[in-house]
N, C-alpha and C. Protein backbone atom coordinates (compact mmCIF):
# COMPACT_ATOMS: atom_id res chain seq x y z
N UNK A 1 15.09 -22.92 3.94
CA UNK A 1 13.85 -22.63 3.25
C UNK A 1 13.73 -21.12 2.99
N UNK A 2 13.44 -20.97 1.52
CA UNK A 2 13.07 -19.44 1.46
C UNK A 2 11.68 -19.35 1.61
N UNK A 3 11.28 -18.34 2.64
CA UNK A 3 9.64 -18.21 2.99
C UNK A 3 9.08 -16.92 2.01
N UNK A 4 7.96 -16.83 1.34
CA UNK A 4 7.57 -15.98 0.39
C UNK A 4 6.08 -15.37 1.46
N UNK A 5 6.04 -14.20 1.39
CA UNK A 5 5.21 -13.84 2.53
C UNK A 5 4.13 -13.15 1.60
N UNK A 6 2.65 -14.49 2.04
CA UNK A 6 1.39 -14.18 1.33
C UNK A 6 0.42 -13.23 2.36
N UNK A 7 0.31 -12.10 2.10
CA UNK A 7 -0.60 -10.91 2.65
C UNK A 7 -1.74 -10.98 1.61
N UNK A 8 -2.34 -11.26 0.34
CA UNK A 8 -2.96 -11.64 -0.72
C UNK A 8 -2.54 -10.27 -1.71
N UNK A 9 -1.58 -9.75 -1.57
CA UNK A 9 -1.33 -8.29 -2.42
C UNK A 9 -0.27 -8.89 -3.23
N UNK A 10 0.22 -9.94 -3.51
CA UNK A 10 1.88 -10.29 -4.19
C UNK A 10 1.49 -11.32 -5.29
N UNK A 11 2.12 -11.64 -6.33
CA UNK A 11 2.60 -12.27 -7.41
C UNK A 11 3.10 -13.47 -6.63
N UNK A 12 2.50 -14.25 -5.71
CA UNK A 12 3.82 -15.36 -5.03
C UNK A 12 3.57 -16.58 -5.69
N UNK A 13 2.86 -16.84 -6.60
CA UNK A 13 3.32 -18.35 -7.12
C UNK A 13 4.23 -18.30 -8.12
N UNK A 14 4.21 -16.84 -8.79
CA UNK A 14 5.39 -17.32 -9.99
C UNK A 14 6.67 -17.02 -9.48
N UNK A 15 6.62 -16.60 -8.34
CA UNK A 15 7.83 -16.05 -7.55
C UNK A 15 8.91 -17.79 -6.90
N UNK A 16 7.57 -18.41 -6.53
CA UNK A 16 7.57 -19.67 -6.11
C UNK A 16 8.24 -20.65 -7.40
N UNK A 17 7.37 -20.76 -8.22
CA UNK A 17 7.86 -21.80 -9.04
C UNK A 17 8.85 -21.50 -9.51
N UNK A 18 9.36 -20.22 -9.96
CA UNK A 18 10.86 -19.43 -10.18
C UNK A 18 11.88 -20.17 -9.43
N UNK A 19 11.70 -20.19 -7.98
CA UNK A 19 12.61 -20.72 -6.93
C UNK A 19 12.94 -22.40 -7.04
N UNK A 20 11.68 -22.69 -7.08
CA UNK A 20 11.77 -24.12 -7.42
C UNK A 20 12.24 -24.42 -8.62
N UNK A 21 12.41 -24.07 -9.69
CA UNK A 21 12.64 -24.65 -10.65
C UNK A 21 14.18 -24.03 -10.41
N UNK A 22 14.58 -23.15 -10.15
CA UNK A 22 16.07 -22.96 -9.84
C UNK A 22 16.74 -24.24 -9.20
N UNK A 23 15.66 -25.16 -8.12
CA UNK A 23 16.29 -25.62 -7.53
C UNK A 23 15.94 -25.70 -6.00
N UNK A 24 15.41 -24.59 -5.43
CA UNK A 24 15.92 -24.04 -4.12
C UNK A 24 14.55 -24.18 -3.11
N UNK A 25 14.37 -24.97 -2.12
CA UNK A 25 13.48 -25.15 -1.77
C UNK A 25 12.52 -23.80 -1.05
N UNK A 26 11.58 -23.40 -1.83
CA UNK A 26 10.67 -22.47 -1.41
C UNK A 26 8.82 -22.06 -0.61
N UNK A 27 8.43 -21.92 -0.11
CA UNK A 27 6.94 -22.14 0.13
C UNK A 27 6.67 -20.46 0.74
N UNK A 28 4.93 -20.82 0.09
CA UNK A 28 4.15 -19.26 0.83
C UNK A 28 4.00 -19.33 1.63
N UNK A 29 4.16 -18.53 3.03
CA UNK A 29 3.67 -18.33 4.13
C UNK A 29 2.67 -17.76 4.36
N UNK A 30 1.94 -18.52 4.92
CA UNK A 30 0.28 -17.72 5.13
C UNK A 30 0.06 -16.99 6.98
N UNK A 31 0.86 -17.78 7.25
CA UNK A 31 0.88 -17.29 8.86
C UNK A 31 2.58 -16.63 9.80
N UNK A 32 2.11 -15.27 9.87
CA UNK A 32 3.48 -14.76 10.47
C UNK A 32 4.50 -15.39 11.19
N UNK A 33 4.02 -16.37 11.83
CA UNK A 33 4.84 -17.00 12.60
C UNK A 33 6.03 -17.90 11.96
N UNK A 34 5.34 -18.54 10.59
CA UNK A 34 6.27 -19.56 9.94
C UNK A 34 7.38 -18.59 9.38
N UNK A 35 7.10 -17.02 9.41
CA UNK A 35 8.74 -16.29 9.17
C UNK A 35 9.88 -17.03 9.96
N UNK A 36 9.42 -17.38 11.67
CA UNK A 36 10.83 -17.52 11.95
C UNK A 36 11.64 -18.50 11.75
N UNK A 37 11.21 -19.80 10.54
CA UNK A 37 11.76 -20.80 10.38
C UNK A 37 12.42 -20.54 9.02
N UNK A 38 12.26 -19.46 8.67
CA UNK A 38 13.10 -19.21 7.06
C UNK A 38 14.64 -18.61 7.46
N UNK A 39 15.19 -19.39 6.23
CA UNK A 39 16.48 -18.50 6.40
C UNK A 39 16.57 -17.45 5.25
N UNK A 40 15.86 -17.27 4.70
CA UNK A 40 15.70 -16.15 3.42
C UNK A 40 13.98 -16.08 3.62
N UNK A 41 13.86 -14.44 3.14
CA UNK A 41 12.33 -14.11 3.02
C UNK A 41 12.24 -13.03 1.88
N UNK A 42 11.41 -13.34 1.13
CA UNK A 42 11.17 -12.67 0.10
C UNK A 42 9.70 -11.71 0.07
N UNK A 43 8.96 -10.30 0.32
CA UNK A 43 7.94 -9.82 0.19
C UNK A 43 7.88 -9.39 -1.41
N UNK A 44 6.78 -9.95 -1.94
CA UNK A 44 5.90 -9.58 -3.15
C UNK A 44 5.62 -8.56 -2.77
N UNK A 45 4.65 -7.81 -3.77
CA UNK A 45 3.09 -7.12 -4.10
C UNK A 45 2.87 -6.46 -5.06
N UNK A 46 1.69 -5.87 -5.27
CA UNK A 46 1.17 -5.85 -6.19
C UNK A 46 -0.01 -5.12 -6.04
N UNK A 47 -0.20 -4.12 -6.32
CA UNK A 47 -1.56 -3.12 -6.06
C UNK A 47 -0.97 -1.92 -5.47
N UNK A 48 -1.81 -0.70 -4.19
CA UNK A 48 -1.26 0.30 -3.31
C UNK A 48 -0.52 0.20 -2.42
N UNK A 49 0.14 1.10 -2.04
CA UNK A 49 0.94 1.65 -0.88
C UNK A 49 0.40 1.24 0.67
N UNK A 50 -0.61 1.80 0.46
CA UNK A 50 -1.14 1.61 1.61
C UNK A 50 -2.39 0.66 2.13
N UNK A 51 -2.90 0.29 1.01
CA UNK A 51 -4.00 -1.06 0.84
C UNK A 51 -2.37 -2.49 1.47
N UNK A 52 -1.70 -2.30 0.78
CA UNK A 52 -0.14 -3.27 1.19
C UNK A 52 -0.09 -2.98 2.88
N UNK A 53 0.32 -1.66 3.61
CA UNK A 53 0.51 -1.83 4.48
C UNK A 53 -0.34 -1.67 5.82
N UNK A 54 -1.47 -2.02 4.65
CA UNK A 54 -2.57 -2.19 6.05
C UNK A 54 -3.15 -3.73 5.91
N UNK A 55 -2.53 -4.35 4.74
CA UNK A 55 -3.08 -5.81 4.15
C UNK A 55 -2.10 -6.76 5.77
N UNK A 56 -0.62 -5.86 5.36
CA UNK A 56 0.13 -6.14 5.92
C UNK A 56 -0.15 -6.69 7.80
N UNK A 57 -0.73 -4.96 8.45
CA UNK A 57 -0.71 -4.94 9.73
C UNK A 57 -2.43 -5.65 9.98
N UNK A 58 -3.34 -6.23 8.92
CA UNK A 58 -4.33 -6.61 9.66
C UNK A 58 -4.01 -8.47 9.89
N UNK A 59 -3.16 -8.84 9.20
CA UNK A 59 -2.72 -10.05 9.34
C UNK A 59 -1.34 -10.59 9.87
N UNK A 60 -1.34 -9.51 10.75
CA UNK A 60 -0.34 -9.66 11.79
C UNK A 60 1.49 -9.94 11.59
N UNK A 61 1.61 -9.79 10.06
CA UNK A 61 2.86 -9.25 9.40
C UNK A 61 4.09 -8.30 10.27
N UNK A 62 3.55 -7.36 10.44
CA UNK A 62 4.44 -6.33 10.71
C UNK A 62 5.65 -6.05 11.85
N UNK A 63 5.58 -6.84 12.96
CA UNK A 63 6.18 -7.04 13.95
C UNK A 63 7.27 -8.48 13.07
N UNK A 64 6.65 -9.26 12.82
CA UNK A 64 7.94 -10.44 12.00
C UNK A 64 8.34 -10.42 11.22
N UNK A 65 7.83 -9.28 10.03
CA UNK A 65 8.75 -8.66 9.13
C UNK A 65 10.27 -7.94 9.64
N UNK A 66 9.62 -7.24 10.74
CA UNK A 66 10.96 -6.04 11.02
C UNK A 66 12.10 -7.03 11.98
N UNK A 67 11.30 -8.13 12.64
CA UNK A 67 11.87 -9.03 13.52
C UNK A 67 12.93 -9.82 12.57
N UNK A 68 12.69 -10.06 11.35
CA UNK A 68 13.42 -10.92 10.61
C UNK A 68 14.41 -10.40 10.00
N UNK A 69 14.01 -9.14 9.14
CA UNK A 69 15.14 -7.86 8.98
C UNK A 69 16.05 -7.88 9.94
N UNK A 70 15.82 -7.74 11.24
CA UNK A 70 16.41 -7.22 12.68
C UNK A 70 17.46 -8.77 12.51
N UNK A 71 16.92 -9.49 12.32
CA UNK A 71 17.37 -11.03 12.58
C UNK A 71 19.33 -10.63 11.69
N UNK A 72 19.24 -10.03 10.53
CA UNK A 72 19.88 -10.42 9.62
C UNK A 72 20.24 -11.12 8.77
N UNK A 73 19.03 -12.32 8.68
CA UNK A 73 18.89 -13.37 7.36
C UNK A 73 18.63 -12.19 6.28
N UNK A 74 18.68 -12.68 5.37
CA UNK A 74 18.36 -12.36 3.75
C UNK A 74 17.16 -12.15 3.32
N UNK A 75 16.71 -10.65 3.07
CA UNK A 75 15.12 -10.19 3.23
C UNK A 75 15.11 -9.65 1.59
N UNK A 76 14.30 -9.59 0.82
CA UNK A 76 14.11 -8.97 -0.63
C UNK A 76 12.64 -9.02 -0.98
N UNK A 77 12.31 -7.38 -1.55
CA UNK A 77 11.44 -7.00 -1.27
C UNK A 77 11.06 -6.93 -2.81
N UNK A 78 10.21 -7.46 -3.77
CA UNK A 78 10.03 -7.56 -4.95
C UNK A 78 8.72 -6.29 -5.70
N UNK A 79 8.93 -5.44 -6.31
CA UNK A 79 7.99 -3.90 -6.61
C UNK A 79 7.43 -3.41 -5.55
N UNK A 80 6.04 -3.99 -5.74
CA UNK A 80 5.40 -3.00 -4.29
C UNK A 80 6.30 -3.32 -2.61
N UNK A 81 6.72 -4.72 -2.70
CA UNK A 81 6.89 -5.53 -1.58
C UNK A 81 8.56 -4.42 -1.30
N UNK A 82 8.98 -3.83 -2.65
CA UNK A 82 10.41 -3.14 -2.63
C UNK A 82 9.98 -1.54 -2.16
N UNK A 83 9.04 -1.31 -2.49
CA UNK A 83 8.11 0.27 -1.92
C UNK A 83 7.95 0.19 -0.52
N UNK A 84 7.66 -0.60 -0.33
CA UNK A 84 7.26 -0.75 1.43
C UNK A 84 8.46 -0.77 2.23
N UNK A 85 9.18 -1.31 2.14
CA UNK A 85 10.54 -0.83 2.44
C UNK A 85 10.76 0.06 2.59
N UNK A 86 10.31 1.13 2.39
CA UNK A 86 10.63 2.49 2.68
C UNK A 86 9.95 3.51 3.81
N UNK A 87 9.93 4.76 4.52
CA UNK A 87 9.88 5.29 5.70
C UNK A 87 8.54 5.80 4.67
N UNK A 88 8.25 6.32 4.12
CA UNK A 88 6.45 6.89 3.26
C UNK A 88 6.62 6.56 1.71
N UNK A 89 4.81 6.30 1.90
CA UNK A 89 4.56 6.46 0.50
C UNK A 89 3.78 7.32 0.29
N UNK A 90 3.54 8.14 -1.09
CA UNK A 90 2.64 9.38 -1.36
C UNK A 90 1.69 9.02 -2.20
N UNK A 91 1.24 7.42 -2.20
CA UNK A 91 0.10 6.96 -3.02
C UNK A 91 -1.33 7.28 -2.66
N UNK A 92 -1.78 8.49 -2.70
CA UNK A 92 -3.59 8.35 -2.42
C UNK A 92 -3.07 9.06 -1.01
N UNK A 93 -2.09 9.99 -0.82
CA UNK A 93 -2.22 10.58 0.57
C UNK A 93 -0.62 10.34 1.13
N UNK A 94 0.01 10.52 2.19
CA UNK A 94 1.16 9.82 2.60
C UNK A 94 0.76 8.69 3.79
N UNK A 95 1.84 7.89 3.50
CA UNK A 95 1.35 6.67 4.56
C UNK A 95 2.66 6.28 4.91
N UNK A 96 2.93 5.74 5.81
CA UNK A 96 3.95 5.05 6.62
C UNK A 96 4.28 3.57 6.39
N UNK A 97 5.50 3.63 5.69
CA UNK A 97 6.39 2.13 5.54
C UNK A 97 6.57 1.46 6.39
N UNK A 98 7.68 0.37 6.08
CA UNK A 98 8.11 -0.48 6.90
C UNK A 98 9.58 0.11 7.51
N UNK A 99 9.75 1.32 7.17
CA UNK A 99 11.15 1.72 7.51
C UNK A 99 12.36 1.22 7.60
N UNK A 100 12.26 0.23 6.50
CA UNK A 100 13.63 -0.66 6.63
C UNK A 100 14.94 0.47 6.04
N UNK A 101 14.66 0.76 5.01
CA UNK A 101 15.30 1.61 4.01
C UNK A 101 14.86 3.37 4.32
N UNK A 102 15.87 4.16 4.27
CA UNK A 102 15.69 5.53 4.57
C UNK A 102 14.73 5.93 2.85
N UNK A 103 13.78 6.72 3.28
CA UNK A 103 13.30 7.57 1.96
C UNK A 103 11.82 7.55 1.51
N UNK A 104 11.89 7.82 0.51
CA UNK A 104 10.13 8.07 0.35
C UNK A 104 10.12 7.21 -1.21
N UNK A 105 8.32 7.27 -1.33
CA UNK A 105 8.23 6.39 -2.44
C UNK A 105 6.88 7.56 -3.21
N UNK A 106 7.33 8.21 -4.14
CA UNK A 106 6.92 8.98 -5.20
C UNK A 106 6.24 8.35 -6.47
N UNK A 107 5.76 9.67 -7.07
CA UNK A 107 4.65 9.11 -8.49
C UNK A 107 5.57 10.04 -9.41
N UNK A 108 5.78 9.22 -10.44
CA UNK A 108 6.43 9.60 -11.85
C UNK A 108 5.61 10.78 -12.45
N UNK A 109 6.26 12.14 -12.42
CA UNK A 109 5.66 13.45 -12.61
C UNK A 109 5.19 13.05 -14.24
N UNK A 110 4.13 14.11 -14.33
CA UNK A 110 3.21 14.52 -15.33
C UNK A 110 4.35 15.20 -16.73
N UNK A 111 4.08 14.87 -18.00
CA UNK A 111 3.35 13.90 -18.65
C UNK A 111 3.63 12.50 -18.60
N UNK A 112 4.42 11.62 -17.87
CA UNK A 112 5.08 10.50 -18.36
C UNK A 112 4.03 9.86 -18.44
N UNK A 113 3.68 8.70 -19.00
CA UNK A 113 2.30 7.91 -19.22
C UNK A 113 2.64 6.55 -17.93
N UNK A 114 2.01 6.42 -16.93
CA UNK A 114 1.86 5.78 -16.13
C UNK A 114 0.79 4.44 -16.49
N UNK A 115 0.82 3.35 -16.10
CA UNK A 115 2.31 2.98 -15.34
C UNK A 115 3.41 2.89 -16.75
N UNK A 116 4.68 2.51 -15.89
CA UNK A 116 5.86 2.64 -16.68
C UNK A 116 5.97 0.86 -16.76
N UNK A 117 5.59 0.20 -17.89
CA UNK A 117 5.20 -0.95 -18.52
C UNK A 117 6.14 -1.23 -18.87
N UNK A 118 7.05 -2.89 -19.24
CA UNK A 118 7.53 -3.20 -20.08
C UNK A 118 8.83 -3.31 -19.76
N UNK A 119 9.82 -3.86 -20.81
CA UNK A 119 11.20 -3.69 -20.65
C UNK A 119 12.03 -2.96 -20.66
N UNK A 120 13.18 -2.43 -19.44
CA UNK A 120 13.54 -1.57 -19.40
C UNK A 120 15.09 -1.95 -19.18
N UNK A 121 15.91 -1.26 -19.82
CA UNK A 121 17.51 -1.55 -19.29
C UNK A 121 18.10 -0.74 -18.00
N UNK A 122 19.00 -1.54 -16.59
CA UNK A 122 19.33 -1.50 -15.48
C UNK A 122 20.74 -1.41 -15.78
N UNK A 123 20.97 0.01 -14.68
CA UNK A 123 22.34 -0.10 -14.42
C UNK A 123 23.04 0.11 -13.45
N UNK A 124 23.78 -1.13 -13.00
CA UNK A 124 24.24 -1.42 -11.47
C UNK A 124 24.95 -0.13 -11.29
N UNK A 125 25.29 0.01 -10.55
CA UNK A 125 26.11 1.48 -9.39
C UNK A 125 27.16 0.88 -8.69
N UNK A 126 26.69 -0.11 -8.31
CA UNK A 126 27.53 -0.74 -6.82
C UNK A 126 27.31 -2.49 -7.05
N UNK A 127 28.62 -2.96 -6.79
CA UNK A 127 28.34 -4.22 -6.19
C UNK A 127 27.44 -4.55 -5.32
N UNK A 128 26.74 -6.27 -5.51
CA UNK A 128 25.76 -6.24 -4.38
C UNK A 128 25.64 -7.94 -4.73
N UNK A 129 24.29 -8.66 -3.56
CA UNK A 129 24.68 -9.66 -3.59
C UNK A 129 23.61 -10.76 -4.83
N UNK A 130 22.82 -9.38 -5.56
CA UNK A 130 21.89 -9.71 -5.84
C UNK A 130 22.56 -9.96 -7.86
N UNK A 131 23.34 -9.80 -8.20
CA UNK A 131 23.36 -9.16 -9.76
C UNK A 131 25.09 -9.60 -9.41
N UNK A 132 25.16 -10.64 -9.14
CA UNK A 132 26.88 -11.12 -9.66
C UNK A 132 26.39 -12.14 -10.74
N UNK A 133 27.29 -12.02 -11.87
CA UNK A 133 27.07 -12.83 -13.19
C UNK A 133 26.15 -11.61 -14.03
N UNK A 134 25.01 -10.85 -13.65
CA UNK A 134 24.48 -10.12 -14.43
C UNK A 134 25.12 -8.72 -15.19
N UNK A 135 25.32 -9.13 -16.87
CA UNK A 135 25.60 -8.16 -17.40
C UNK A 135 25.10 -6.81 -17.00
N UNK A 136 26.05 -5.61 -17.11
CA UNK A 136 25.43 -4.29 -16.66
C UNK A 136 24.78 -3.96 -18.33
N UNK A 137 23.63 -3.53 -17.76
CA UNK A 137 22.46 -2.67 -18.99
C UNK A 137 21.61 -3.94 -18.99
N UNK A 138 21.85 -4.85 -18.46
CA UNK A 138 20.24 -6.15 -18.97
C UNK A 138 19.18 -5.28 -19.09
N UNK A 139 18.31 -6.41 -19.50
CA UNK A 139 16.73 -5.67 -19.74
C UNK A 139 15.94 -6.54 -18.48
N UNK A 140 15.30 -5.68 -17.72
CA UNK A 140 14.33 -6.42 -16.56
C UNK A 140 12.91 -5.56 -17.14
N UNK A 141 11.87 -6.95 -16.17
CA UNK A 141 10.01 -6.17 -16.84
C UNK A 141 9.91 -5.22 -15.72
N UNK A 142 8.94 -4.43 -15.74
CA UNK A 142 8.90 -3.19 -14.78
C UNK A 142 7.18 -3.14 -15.37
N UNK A 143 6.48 -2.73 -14.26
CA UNK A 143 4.99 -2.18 -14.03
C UNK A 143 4.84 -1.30 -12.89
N UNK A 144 5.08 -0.24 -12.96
CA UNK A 144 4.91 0.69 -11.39
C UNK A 144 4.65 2.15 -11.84
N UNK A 145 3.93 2.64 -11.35
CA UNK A 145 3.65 4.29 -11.42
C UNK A 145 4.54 5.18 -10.41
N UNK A 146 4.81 4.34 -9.46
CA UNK A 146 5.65 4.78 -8.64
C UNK A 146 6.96 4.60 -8.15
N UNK A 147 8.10 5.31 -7.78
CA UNK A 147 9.13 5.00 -8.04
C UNK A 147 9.82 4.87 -6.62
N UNK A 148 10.78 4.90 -6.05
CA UNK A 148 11.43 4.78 -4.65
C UNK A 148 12.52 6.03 -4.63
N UNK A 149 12.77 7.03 -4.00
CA UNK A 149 13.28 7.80 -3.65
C UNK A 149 14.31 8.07 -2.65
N UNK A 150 15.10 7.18 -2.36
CA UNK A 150 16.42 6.89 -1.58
C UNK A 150 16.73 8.34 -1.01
N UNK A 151 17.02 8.64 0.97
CA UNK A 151 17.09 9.24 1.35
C UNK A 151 18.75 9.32 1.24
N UNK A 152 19.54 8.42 1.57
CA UNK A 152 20.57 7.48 0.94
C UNK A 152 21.15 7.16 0.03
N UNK A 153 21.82 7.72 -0.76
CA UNK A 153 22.33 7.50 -2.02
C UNK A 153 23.36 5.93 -1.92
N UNK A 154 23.58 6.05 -0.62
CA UNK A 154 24.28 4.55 -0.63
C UNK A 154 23.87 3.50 -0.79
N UNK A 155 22.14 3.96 -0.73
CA UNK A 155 21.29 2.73 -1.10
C UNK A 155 20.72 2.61 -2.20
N UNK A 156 20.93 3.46 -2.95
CA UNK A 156 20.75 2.33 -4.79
C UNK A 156 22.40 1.98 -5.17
N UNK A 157 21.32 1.13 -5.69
CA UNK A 157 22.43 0.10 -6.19
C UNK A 157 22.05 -0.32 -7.68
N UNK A 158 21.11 0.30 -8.49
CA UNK A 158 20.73 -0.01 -9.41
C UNK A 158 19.60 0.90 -9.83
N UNK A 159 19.86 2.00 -10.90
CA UNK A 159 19.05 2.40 -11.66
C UNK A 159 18.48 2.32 -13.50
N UNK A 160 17.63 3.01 -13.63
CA UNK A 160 16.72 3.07 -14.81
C UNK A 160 16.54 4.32 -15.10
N UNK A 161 15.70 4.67 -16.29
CA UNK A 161 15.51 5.58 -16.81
C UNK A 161 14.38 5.88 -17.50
N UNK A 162 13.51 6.21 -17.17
CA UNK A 162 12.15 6.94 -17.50
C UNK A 162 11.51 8.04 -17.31
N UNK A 163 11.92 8.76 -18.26
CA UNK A 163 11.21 10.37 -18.08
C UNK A 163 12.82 10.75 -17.04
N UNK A 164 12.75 10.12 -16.15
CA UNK A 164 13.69 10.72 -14.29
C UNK A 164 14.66 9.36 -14.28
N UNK A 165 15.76 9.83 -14.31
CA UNK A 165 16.45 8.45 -13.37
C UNK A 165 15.44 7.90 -12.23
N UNK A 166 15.43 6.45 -12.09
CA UNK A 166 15.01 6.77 -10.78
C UNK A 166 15.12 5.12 -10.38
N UNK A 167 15.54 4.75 -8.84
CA UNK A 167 15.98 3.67 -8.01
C UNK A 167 15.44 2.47 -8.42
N UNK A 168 16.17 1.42 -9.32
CA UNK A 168 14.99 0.08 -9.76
C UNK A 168 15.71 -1.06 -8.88
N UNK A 169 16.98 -0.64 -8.44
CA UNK A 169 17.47 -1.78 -6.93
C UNK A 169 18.08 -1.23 -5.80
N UNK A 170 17.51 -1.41 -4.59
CA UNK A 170 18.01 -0.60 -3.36
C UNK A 170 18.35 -1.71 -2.83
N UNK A 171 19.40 -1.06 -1.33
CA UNK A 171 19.32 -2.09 -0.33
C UNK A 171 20.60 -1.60 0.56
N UNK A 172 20.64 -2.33 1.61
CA UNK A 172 21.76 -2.24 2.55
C UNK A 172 21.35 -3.23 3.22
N UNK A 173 23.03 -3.71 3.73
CA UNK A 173 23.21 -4.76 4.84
C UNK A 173 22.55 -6.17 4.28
N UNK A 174 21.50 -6.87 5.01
CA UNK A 174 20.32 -7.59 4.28
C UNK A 174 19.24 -7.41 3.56
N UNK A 175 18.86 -6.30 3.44
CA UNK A 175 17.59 -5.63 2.91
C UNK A 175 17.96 -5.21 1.93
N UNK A 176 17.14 -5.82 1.11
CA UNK A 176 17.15 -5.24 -0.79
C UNK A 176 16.10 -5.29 -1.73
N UNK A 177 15.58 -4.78 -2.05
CA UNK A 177 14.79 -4.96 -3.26
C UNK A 177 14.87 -4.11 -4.52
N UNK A 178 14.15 -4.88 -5.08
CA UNK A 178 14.26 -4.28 -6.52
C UNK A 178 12.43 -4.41 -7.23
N UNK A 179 12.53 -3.18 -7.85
CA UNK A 179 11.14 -2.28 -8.52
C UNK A 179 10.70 -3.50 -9.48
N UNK A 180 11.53 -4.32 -10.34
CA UNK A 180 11.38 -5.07 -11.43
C UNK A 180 10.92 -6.33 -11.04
N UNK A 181 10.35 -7.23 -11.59
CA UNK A 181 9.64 -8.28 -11.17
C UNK A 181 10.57 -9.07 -11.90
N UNK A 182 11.27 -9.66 -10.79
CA UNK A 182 12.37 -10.94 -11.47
C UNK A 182 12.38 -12.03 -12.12
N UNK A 183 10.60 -12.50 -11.75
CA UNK A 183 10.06 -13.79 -11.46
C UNK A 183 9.33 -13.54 -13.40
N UNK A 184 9.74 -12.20 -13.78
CA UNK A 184 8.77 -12.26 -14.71
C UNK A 184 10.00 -11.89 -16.08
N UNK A 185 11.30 -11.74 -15.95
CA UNK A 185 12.18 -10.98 -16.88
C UNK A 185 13.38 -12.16 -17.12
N UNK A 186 12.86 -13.40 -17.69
CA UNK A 186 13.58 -14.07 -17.91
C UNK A 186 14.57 -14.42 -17.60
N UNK A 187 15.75 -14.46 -18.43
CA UNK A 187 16.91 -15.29 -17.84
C UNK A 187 17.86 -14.55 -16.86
N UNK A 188 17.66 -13.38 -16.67
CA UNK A 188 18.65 -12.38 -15.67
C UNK A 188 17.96 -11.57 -14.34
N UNK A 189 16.37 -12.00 -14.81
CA UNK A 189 15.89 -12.12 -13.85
C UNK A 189 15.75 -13.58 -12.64
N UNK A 190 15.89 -14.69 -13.61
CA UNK A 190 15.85 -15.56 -13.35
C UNK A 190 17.27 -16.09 -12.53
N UNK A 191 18.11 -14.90 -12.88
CA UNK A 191 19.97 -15.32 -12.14
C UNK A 191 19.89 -14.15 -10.64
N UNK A 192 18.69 -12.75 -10.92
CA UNK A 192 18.78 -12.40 -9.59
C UNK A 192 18.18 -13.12 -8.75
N UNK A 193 16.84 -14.11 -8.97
CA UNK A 193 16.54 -15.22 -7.60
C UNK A 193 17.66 -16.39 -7.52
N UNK A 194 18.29 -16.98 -8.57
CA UNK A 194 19.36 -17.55 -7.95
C UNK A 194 20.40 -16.98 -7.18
N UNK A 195 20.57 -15.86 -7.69
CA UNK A 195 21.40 -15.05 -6.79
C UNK A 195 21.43 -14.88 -5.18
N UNK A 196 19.58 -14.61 -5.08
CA UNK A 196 19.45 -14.39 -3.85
C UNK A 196 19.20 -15.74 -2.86
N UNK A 197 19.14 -17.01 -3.99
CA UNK A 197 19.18 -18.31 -3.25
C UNK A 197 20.17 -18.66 -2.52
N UNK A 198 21.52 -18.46 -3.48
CA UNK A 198 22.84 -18.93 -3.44
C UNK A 198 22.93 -17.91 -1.83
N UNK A 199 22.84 -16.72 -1.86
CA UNK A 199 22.61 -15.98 -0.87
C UNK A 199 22.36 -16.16 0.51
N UNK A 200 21.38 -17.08 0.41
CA UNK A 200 20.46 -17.36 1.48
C UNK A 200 21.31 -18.76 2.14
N UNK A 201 21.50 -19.67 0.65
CA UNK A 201 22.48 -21.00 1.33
C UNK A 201 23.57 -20.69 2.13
N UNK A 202 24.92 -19.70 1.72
CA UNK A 202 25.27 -19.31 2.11
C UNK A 202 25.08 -18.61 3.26
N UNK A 203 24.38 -18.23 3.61
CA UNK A 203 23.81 -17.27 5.00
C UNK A 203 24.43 -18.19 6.35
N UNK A 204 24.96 -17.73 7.43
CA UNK A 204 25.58 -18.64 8.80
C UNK A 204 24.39 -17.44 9.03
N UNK A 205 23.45 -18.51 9.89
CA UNK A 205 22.94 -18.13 11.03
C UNK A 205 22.68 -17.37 12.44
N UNK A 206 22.34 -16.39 12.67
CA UNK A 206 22.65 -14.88 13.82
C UNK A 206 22.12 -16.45 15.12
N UNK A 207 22.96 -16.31 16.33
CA UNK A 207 22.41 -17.35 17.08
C UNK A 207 21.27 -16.87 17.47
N UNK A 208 20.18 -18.17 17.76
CA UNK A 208 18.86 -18.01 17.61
C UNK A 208 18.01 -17.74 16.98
N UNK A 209 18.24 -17.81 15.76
CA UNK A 209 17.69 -17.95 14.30
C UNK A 209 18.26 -19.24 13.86
């Protein structure tokens, strides 16, 4: 089962029916605990930095997020849900991530017209487990004012170009996300959640998971 983790800040039904119609059996989790029965977990969102990671720690998220990461199943973190992933964000002040991923999460300098809307062409860097079959340069949708700032250069794996280069797929080990909303960029978005299904089937189990 891929578990989609509802904090009320995420896009998770089209994320959902995406999965399902791939095929792949998916459901929202409303309660932290049903993380530990997934073998893939996917975080949405959608809104702030820090409205996210306090949506996060008042509904008792935060300990089975990092527990599941820790686990080594298959974790993907979808725009905001891909921001949080990171050690700060500088939205409305600095605030403290989920520290999965080394780095900070920045605002697209002045003049660029925020947010950065629309279709944008991606270009892989690195193999990964998310973008096999996907032509390099596709077009994915993108809505974010803010961008991810990799402390790590080993961890993009996929950039864009607006105004700044800047990180539209990170990740290491199990942890990955990507800035672009997959669930929303048609057919190559639609091959990175199969991607990360096939992913997840594939996955052998850490004992005790």
């Amino acid at each position: 089962m891929i578990g989609i983790v509802d904090y009320e800040r995420g896009n998770l039904h089209s994320v959902c029916k995406a999965l399902e119609k791939l095929g792949y059996r998916a459901e929202i989790l409303r309660e932290p605990a049903a993380a530990a029965a997934a073998r893939g977990l996917i975080l949405p969102g959608v809104g702030a930095f820090a409205d996210a990671m306090s949506a996060l720690a008042a509904k008792g998220w935060i300990g089975p997020l990092l527990d599941f990461a820790r686990s080594g199943r298959p974790f993907f973190g979808i725009c905001l849900g891909m921001q949080i992933l990171f050690e700060k964000g500088e939205e409305h002040g600095e605030h403290a991530g989920l520290s999965l991923l080394p780095g900070r999460v920045t605002r697209f300098a002045a003049p660029l017209k925020t947010p950065h809307m629309g279709w944008n062409n991606l270009r892989v860097l690195k193999e990964n487990p998310l973008f096999t079959g996907v032509p390099q340069d596709s077009f994915f949708y993108f809505v974010h004012s803010y961008y991810a700032a990799p402390a790590d250069d080993d961890c993009r794996a996929g950039v864009c170009v607006y105004g700044t280069e800047f990180a539209a797929l990170v990740g290491r080990d199990n942890v990955w996300g990507a800035q672009f909303h997959p669930e929303k960029s048609g057919r190559w978005g639609l091959r990175v959640l199969d991607n990360f299904g096939k992913w997840v089937e594939g996955f052998a189990p850490v004992p005790g998971y």
